[in-house]
C-alpha atoms as a PDB file:
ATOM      1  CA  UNK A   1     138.137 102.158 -11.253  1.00  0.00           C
ATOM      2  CA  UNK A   2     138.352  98.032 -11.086  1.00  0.00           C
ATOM      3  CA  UNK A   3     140.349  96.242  -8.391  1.00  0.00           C
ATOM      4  CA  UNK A   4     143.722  96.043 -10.669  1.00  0.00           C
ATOM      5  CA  UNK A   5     143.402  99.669 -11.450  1.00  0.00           C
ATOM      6  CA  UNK A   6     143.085 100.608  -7.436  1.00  0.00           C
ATOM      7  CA  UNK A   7     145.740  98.076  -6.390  1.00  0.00           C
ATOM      8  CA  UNK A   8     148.043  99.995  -9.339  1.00  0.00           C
ATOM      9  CA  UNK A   9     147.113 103.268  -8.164  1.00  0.00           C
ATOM     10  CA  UNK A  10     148.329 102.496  -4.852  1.00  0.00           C
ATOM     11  CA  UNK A  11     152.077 102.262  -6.294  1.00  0.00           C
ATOM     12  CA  UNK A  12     151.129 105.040  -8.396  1.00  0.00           C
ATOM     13  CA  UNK A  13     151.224 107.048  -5.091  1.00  0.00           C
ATOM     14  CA  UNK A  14     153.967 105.635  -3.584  1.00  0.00           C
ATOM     15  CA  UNK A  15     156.203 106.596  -7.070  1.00  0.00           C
ATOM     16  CA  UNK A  16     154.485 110.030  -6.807  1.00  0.00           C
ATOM     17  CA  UNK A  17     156.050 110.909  -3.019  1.00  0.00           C
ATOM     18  CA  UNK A  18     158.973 109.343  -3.694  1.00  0.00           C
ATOM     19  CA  UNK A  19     159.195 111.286  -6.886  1.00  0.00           C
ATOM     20  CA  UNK A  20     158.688 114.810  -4.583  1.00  0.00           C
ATOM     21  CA  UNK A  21     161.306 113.864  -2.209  1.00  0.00           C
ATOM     22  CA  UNK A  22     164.166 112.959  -4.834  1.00  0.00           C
ATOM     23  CA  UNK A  23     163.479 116.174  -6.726  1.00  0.00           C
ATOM     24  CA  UNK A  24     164.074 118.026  -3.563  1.00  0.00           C
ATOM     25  CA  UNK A  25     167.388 116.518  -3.225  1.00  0.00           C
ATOM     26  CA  UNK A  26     167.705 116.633  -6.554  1.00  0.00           C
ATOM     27  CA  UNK A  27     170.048 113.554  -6.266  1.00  0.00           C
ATOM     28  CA  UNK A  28     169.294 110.072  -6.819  1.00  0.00           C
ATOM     29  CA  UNK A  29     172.923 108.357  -4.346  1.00  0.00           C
ATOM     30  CA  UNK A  30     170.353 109.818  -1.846  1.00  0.00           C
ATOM     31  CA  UNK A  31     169.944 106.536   1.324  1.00  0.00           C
ATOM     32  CA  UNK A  32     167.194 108.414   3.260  1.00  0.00           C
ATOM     33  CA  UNK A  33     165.184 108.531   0.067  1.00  0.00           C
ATOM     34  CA  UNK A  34     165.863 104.864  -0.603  1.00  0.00           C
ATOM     35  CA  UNK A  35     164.712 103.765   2.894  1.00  0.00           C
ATOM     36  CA  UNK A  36     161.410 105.873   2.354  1.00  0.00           C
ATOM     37  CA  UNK A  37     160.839 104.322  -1.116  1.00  0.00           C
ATOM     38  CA  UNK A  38     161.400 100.494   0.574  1.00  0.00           C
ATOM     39  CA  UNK A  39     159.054 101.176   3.536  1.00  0.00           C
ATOM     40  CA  UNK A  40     156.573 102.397   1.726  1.00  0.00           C
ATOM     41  CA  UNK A  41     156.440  99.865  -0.653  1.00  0.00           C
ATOM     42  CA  UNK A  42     156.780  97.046   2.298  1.00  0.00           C
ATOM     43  CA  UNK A  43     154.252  98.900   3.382  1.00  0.00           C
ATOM     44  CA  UNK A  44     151.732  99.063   0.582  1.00  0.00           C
ATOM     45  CA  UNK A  45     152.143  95.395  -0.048  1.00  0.00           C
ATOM     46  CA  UNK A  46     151.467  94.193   3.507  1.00  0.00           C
ATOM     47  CA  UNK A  47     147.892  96.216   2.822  1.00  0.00           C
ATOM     48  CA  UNK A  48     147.370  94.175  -0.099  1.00  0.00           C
ATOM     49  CA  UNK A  49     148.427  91.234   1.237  1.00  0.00           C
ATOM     50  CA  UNK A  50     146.220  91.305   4.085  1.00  0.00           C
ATOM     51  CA  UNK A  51     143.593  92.571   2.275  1.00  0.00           C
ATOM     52  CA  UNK A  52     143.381  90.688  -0.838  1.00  0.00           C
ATOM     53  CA  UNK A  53     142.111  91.774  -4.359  1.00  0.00           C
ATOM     54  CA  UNK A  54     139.299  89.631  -4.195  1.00  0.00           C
ATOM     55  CA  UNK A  55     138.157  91.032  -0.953  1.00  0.00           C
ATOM     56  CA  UNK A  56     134.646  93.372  -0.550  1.00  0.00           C
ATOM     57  CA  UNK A  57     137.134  95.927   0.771  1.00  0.00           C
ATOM     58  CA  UNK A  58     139.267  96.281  -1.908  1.00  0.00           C
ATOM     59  CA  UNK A  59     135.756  96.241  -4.269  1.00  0.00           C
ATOM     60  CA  UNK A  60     134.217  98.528  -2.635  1.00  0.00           C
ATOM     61  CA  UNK A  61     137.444 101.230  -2.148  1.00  0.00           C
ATOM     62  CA  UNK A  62     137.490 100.987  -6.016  1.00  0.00           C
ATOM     63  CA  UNK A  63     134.626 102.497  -6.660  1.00  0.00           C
ATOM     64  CA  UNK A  64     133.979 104.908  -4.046  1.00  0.00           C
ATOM     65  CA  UNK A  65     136.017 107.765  -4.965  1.00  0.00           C
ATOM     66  CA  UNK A  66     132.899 110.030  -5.743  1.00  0.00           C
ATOM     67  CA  UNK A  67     131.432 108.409  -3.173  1.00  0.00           C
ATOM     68  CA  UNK A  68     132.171 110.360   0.233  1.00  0.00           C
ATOM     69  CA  UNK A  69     131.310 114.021   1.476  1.00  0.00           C
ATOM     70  CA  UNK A  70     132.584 116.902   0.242  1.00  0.00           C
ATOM     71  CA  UNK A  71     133.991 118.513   3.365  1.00  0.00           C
ATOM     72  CA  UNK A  72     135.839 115.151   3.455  1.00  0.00           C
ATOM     73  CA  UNK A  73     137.191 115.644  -0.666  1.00  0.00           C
ATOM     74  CA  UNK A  74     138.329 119.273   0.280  1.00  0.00           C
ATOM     75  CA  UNK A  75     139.614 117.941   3.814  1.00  0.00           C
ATOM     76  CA  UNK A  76     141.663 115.524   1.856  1.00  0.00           C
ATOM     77  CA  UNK A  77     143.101 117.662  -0.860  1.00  0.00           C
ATOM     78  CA  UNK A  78     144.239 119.970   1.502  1.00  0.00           C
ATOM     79  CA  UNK A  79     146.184 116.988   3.270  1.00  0.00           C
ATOM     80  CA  UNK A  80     147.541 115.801  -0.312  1.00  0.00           C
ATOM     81  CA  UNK A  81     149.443 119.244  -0.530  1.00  0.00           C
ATOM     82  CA  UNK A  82     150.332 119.658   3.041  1.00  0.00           C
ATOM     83  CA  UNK A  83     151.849 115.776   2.852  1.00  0.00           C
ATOM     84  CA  UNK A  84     153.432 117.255  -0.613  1.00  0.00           C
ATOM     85  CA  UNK A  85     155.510 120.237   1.617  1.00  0.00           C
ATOM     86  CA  UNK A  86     156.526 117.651   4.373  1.00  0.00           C
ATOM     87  CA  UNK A  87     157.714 115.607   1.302  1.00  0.00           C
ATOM     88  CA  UNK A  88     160.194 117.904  -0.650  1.00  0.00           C
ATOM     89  CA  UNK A  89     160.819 119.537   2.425  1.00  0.00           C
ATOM     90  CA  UNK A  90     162.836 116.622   3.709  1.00  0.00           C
ATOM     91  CA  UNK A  91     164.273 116.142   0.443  1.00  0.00           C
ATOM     92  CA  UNK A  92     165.358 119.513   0.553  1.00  0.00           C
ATOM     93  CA  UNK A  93     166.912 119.625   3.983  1.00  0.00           C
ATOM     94  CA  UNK A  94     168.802 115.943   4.360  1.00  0.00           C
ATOM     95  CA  UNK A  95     169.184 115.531   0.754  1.00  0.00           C
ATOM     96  CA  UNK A  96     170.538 118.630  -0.262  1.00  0.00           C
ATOM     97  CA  UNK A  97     171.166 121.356   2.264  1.00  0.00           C
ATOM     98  CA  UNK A  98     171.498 119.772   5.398  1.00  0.00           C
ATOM     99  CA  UNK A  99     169.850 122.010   7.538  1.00  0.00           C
ATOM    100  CA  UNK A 100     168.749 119.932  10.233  1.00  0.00           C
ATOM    101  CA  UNK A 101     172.870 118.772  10.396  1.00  0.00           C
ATOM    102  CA  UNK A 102     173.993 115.709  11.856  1.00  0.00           C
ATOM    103  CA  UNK A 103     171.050 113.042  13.025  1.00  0.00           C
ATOM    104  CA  UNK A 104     172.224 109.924  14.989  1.00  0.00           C
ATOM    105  CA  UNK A 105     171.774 106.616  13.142  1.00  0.00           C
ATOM    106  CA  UNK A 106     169.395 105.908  16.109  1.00  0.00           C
ATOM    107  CA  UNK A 107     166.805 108.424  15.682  1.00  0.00           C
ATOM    108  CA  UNK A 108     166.007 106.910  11.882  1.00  0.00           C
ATOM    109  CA  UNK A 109     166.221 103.384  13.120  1.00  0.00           C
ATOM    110  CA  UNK A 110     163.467 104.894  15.581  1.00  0.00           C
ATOM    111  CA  UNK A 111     161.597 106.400  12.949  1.00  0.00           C
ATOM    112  CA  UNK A 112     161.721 103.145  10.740  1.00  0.00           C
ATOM    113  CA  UNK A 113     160.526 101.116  13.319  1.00  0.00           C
ATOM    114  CA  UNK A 114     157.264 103.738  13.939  1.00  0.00           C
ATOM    115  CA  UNK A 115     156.617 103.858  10.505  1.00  0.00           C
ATOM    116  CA  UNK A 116     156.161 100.028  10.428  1.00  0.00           C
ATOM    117  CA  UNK A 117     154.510  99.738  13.265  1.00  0.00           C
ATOM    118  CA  UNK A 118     152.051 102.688  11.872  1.00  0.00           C
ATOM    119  CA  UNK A 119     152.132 100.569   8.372  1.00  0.00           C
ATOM    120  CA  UNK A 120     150.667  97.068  10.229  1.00  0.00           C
ATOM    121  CA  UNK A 121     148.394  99.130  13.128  1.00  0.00           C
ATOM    122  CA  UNK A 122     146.957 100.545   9.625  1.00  0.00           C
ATOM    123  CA  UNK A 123     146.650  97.167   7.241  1.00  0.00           C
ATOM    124  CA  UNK A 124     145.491  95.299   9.814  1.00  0.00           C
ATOM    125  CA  UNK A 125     142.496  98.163  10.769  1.00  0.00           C
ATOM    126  CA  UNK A 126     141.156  97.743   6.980  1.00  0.00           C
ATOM    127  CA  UNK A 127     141.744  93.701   7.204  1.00  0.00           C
ATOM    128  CA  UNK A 128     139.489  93.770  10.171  1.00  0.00           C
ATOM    129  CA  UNK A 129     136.880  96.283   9.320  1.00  0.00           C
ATOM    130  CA  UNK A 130     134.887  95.235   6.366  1.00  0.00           C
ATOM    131  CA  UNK A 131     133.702  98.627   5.505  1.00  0.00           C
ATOM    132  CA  UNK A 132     136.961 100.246   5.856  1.00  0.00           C
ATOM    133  CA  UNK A 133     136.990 103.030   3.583  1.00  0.00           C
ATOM    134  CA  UNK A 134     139.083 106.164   2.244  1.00  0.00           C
ATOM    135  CA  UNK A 135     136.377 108.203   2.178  1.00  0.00           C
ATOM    136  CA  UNK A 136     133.797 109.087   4.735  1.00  0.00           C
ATOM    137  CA  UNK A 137     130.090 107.630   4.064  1.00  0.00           C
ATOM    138  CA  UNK A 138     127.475 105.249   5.478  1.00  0.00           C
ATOM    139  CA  UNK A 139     127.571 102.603   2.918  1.00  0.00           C
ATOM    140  CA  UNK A 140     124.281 101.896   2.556  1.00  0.00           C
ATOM    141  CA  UNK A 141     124.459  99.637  -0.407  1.00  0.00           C
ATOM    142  CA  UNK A 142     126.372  96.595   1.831  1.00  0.00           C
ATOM    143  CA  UNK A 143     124.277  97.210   4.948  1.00  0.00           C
ATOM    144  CA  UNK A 144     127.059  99.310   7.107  1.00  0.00           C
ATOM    145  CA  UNK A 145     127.314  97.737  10.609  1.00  0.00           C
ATOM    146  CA  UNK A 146     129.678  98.855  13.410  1.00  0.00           C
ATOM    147  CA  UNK A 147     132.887  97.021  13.506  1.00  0.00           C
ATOM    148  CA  UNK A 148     134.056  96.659  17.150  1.00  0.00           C
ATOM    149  CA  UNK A 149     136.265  93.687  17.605  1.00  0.00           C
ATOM    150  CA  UNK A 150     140.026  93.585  17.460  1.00  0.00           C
ATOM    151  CA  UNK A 151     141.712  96.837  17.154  1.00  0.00           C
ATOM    152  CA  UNK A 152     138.293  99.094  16.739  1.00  0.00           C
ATOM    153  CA  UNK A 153     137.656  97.484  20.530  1.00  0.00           C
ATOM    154  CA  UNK A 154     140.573  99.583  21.683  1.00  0.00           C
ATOM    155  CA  UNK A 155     140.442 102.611  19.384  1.00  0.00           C
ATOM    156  CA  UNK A 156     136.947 103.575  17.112  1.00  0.00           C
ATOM    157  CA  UNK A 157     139.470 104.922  14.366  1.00  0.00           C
ATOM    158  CA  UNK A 158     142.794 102.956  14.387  1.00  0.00           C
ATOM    159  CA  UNK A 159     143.442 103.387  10.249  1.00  0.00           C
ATOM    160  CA  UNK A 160     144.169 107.047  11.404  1.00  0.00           C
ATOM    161  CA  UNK A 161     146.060 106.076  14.553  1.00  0.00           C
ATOM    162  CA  UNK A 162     148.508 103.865  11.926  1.00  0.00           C
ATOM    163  CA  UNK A 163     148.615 107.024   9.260  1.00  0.00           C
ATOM    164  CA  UNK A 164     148.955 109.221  11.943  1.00  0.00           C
ATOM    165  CA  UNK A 165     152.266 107.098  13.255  1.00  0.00           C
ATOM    166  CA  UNK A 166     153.364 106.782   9.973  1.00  0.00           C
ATOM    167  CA  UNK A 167     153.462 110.700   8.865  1.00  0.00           C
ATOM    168  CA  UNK A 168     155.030 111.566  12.329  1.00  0.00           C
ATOM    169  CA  UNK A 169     158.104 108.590  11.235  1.00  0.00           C
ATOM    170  CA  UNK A 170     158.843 110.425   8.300  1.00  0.00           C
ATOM    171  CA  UNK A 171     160.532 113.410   8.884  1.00  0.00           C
ATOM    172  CA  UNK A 172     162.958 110.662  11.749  1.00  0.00           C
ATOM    173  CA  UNK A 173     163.185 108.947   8.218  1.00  0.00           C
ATOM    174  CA  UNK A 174     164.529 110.790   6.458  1.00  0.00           C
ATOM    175  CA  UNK A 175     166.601 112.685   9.160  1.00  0.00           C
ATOM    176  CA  UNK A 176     164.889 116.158   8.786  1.00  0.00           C
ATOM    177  CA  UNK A 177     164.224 118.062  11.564  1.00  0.00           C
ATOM    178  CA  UNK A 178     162.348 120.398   9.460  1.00  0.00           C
ATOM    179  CA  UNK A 179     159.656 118.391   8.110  1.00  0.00           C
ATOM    180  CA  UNK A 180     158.175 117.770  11.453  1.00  0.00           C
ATOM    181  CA  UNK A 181     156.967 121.530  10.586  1.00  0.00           C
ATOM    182  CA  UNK A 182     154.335 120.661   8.112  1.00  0.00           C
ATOM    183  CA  UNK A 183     154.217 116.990   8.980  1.00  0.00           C
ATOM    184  CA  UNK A 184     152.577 118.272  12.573  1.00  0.00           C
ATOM    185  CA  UNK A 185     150.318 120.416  10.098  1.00  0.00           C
ATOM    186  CA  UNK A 186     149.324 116.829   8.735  1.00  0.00           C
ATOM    187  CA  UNK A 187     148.546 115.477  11.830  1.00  0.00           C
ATOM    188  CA  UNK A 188     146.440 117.966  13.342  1.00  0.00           C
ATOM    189  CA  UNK A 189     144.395 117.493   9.905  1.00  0.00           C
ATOM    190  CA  UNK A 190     144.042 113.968  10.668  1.00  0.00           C
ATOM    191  CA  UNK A 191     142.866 114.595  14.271  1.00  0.00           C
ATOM    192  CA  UNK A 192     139.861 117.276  12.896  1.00  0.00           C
ATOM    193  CA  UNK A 193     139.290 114.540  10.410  1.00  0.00           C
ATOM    194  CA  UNK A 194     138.801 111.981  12.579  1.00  0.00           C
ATOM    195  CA  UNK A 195     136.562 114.040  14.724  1.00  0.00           C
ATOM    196  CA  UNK A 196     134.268 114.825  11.454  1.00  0.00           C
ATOM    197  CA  UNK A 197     134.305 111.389  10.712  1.00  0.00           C
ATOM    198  CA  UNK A 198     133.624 110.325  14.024  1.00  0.00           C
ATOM    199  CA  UNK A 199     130.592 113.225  14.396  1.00  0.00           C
ATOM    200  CA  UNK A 200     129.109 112.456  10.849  1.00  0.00           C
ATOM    201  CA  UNK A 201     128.783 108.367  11.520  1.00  0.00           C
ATOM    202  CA  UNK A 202     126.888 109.146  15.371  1.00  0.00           C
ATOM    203  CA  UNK A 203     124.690 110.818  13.362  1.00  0.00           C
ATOM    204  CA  UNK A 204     124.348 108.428  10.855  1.00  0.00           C
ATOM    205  CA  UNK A 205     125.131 105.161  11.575  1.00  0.00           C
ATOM    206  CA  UNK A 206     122.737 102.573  13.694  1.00  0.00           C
ATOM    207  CA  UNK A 207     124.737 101.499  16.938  1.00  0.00           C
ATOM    208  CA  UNK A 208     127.502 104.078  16.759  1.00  0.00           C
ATOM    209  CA  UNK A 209     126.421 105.845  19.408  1.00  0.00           C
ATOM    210  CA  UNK A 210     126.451 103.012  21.630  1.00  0.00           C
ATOM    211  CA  UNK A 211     129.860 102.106  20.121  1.00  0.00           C
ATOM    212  CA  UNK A 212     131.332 105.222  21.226  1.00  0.00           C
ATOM    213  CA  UNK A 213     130.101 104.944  24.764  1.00  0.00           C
ATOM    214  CA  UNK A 214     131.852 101.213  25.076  1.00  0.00           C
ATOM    215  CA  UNK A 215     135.142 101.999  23.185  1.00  0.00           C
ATOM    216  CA  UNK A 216     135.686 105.527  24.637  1.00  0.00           C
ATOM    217  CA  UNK A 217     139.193 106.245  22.658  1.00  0.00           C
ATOM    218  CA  UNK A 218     138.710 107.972  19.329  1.00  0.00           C
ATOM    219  CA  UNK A 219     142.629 107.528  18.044  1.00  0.00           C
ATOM    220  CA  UNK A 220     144.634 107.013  21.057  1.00  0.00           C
ATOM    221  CA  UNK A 221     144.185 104.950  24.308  1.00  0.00           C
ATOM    222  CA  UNK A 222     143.937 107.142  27.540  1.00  0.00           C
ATOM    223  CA  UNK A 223     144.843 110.338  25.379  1.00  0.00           C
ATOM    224  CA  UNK A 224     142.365 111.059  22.586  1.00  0.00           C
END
């Protein structure tokens, strides 16, 4: 995959879970659905704004698809159907049955601004680490270094603290109480993944180890 096709791909997925949660509500006059599709869009392009096509990062994410474990491929298709649930389950609930009922205007104002907030803590993790990648490997081929300056000199894995903000806006979002059900399922897969990830690169990367021991949060500061 070239850097055009990777950058199209990108909006590819954002048109495929926006696609889940209008065919839950099975409506398209649907706002929560709207305000999903905008943020994540805003979203996407702040990544590739940051993080330019030209850029080794976005090079190197093109072509690494085969690239990564295969713990981490099964890990990760597990999370694409999970993520697919939390999807047309919010659909389902706000935009067609209302189960969760009335939610005040200020809990998805809330949720907007997390999901933001989640969006730049995550663009600004791959504009910073030059070996930010979506799959888990040592990358070898570019000489993989440690990255510890900016936000990897708070947290050693801040792309998953931003994700990990992100998935836990989105049932606020789109005001469904019910998603948080397998959006929390999400989550805790992003937490064993970052502990895999974090395990496999102690083992595997030069300096890690003494990484770890400066920057002693994995994904959040004085919790995890």
């Amino acid at each position: 995959m070239n850097k055009a096709k990777a950058i199209v791909a990108s909006y590819v997925g954002v048109l495929v879970y926006a696609s889940v949660v209008f065919l839950g509500a099975w409506k398209l006059a649907y706002w929560q659905g709207l305000l999903y599709v905008v943020l994540a869009l805003v979203g996407t392009t702040l990544s590739h704004v940051l993080v330019p096509a030209g850029s080794a990062i976005t090079a190197n994410r093109a072509r690494e698809a085969q690239a990564g474990q295969e713990w981490d491929r099964r890990l990760l298709g597990v999370l694409f159907i999970v993520n697919l649930v939390t999807f047309v389950t919010a659909g389902l609930d706000s935009g067609r049955f209302g189960w969760s009922g009335h939610v005040p205007l200020t809990v998805t104002i809330a949720g907007a601004a997390l999901m933001v907030a989640g969006q730049i803590i995550f663009a600004v993790a791959k504009r910073e680490n030059e070996f930010f990648s979506s799959t888990v490997r040592i990358q070898t081929e570019r000489y993989h270094r440690v990255c510890d300056e900016g936000l990897y000199s708070v947290v050693r894995h801040p792309g998953y603290l931003g994700m990990l903000m992100s998935l836990l806006a989105f049932p606020l979002v789109m005001n469904s109480y019910w998603a948080f059900i397998p959006a929390l399922l999400g989550a805790a897969l992003l937490v064993v993944r970052t502990v895999l990830e974090d395990r496999f690169l102690m083992g595997g990367l030069p300096g890690y180890p003494e990484y770890a021991a400066k920057t002693r949060w994995r994904l959040v500061p004085g919790i995890f």
